[in-house]
Protein backbone atom coordinates (compact mmCIF):
# COMPACT_ATOMS: atom_id res chain seq x y z
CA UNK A 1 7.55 14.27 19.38
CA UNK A 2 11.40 13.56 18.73
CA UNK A 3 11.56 10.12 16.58
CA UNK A 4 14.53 6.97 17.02
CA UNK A 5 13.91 6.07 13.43
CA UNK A 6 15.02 2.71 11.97
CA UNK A 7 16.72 2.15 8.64
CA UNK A 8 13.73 2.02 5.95
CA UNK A 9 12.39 -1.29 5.36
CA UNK A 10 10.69 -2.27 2.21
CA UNK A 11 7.37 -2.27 3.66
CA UNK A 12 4.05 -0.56 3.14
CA UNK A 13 1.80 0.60 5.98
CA UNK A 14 -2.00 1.81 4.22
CA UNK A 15 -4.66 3.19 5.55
CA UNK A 16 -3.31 4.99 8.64
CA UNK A 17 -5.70 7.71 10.21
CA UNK A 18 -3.64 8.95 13.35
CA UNK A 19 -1.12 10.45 14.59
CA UNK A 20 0.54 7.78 16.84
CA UNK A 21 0.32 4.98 14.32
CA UNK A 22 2.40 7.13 11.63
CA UNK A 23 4.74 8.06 14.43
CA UNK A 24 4.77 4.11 14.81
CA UNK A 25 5.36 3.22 11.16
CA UNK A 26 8.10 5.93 10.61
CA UNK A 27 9.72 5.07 14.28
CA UNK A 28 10.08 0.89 12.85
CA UNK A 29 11.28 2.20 9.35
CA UNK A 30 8.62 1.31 7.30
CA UNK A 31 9.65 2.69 3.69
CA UNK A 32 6.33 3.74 2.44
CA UNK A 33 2.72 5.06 4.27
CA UNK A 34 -0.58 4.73 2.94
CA UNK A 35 -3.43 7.04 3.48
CA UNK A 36 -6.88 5.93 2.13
CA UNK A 37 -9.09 8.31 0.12
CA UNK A 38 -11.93 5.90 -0.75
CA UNK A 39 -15.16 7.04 1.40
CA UNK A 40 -16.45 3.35 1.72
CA UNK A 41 -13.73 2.06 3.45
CA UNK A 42 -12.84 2.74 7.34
CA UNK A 43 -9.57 3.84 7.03
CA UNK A 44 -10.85 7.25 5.11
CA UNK A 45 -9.34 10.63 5.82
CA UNK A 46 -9.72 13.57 3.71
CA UNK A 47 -6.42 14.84 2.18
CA UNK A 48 -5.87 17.98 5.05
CA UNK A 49 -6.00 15.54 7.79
CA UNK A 50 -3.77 13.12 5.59
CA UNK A 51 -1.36 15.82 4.66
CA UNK A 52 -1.22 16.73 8.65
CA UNK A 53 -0.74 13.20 8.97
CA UNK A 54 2.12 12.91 6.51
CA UNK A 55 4.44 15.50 8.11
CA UNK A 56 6.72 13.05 10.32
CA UNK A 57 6.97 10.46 7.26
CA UNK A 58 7.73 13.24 4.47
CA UNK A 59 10.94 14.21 7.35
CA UNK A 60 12.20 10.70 7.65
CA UNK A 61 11.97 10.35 3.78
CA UNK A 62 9.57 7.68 4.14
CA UNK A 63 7.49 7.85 0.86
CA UNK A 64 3.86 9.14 0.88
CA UNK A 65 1.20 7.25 -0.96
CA UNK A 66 -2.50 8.22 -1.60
CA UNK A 67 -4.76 4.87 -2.16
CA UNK A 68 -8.18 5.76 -4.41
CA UNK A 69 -10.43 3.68 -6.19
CA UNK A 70 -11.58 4.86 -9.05
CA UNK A 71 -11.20 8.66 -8.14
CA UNK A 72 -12.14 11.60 -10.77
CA UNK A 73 -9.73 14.23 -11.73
CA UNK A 74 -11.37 16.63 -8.96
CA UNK A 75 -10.50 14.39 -6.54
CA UNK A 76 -7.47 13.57 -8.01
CA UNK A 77 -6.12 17.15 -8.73
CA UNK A 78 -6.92 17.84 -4.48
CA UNK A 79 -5.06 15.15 -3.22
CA UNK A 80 -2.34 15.99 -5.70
CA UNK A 81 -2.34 19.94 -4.61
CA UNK A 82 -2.88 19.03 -0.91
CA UNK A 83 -1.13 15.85 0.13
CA UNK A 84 1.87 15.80 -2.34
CA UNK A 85 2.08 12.16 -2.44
CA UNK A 86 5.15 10.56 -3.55
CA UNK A 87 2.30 7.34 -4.67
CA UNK A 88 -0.91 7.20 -5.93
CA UNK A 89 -2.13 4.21 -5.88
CA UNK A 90 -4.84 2.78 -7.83
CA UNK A 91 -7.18 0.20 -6.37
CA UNK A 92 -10.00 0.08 -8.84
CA UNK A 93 -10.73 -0.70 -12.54
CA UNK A 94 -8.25 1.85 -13.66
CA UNK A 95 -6.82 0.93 -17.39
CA UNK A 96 -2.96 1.61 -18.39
CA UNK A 97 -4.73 4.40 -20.25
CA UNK A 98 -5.86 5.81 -17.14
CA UNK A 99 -2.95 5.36 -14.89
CA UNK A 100 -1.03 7.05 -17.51
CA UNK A 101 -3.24 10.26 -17.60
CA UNK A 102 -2.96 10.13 -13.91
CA UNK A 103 0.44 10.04 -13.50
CA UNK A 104 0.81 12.96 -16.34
CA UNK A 105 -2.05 14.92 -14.39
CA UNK A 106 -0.77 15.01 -10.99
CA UNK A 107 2.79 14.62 -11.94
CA UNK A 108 3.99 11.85 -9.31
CA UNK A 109 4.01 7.72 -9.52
CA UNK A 110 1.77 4.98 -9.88
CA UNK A 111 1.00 2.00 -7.69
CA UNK A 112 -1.49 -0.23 -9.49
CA UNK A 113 -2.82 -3.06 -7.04
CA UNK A 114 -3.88 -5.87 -8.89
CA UNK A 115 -6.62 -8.84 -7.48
CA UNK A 116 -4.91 -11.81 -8.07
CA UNK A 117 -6.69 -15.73 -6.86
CA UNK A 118 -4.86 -17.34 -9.93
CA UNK A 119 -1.88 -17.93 -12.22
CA UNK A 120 -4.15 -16.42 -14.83
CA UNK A 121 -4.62 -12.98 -12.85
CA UNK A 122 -1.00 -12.42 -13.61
CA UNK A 123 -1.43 -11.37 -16.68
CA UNK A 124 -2.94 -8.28 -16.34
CA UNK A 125 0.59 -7.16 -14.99
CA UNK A 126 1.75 -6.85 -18.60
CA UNK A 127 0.07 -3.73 -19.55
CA UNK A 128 1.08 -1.93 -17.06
CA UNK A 129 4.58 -2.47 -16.83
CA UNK A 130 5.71 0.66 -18.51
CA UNK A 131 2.86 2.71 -16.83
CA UNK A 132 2.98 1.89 -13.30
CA UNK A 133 6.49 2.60 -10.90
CA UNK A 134 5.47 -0.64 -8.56
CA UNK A 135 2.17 -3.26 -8.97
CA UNK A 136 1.16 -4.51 -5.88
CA UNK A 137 -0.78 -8.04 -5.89
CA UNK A 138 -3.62 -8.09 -3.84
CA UNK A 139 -6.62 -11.18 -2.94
CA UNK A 140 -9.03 -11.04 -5.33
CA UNK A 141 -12.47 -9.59 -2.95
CA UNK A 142 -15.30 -11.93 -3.28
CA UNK A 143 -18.04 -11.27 -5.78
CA UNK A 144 -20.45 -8.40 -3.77
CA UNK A 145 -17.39 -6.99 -1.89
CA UNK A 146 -17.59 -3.06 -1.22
CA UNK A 147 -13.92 -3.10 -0.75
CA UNK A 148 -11.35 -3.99 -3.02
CA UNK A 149 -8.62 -4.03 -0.62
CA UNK A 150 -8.15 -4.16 3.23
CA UNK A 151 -10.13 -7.57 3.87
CA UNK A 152 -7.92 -9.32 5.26
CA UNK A 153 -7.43 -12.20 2.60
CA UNK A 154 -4.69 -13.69 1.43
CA UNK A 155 -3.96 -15.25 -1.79
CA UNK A 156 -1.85 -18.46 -2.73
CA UNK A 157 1.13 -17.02 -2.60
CA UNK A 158 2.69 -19.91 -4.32
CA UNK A 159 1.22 -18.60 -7.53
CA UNK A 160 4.11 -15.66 -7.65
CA UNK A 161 7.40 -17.26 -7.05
CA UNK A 162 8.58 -16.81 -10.88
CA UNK A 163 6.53 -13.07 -11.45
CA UNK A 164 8.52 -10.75 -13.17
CA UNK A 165 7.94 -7.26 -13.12
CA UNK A 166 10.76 -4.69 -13.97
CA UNK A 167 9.79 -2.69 -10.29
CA UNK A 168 9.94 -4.42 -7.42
CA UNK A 169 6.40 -4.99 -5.99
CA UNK A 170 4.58 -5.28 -3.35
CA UNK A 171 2.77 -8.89 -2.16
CA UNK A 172 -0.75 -7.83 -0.18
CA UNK A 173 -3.62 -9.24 1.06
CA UNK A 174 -4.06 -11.29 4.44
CA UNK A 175 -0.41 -10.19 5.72
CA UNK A 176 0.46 -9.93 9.72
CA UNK A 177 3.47 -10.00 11.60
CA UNK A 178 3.07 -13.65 12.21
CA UNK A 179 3.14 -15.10 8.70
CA UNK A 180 4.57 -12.12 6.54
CA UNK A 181 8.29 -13.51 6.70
CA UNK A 182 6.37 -16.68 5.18
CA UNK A 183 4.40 -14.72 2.26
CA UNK A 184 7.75 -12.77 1.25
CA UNK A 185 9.66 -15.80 1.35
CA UNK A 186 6.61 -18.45 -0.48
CA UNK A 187 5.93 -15.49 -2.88
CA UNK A 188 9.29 -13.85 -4.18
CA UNK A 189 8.06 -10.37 -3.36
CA UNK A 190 10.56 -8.22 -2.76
CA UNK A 191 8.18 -5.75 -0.06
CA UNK A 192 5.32 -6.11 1.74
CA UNK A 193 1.97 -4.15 2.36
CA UNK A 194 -0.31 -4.34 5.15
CA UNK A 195 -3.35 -2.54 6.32
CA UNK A 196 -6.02 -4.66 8.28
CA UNK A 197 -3.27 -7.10 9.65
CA UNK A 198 -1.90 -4.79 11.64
CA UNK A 199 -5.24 -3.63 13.26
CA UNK A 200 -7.22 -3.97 16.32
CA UNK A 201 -10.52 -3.67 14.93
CA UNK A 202 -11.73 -2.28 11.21
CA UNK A 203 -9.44 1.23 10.58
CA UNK A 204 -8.19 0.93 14.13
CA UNK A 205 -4.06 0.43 13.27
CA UNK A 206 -2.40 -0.38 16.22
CA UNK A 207 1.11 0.89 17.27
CA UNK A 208 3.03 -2.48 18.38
CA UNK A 209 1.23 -4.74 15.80
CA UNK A 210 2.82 -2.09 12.93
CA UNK A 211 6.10 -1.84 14.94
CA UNK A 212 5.73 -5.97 14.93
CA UNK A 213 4.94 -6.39 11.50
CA UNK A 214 7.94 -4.34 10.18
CA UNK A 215 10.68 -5.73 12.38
CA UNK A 216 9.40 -9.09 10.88
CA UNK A 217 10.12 -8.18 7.35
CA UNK A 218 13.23 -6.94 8.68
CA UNK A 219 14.09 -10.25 10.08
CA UNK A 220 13.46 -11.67 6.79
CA UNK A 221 15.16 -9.66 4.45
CA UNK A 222 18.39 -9.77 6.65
């Protein structure tokens, strides 16, 4: 399928699954897509259907990133060898320690979400500031969650308007096309990630709701 594809935007689509929505995401410019590799969640693909996936993104030069939480080395060293992510992104109770021996392992960058629900949470940026190529700050999942991401839950996104990180980073977590131009402006993020706002039903992304949510943070960022 021949693509019109806008100019990259500095948004993140995760956790797409098919074929149509990455057409979608690359087709509205989004600068980054997201392919989840934790089983629990409902946005899982295994890395051959995700590399499959990836093909019209990695032609547009939209940037590939693998979400895990958590993952072993095995896992690790697949997605690395099979996917070629530009990302990974780490979504769990990684250290600095580990993202470093990740990064060194499978020889690409880091995204290290973060669970932020106060001022205090921002701390934990510190550590990872000369690990990690962008942190992403994500709602902190209730106590009993089996997710650590994708809920649908924002944070006050009041809480980040002097953060300093030396990457830009991403602001996640309860995002849609109707209040995103709000979080990025309340926040002071500089790009924007979305999974479950952009959905129909849980892992179901749908095409006009991704197209909608990136021409908004294009609208805001002009």
């Amino acid at each position: 399928m021949a693509l019109i594809r806008a100019m990259h935007v500095p948004a993140k689509i995760c956790g797409l699954s098919t074929l149509e929505t990455v057409e979608a995401a690359v087709a509205s410019g989004a600068g980054f897509v997201g392919f989840n590799f934790f089983p629990a969640s409902p946005r899982f693909v295994e890395p051959e259907a995700a590399a499959r996936l990836a093909e019209p993104a990695r032609a547009a030069g939209v940037r590939i990133c693998a979400i895990t939480v958590d993952a072993g080395d095995e896992v690790l060293d697949r997605i690395a060898r099979i996917l070629r992510p530009d990302l990974i992104q780490l979504h769990g109770k990684e250290s600095p320690a580990r993202g470093a021996e990740v990064s060194r392992r499978t020889g690409v960058g880091l995204i290290r979400a973060l669970p932020v629900g106060s001022t205090a949470d921002l701390a934990a940026a510190g550590p990872w500031s000369d690990v990690a190529d962008h942190l992403l700050l994500d709602a902190r999942p209730p106590e009993g969650a089996g997710m650590t991401g994708g809920l649908g839950q924002a944070f006050d996104w009041s809480i980040t308007r002097d953060f300093r990180t030396p990457r830009p980073w991403f602001l996640a977590g309860g995002l849609d096309p109707w209040n995103v131009a709000e979080g990025l402006a309340t926040s002071g993020a500089p790009m924007a990630d979305v999974s479950s706002g952009v959905e129909r039903g849980p892992g179901l992304k749908d095409a006009s709701l991704i197209s909608a949510f990136l021409d908004a943070v294009r609208r805001a960022r002009q």
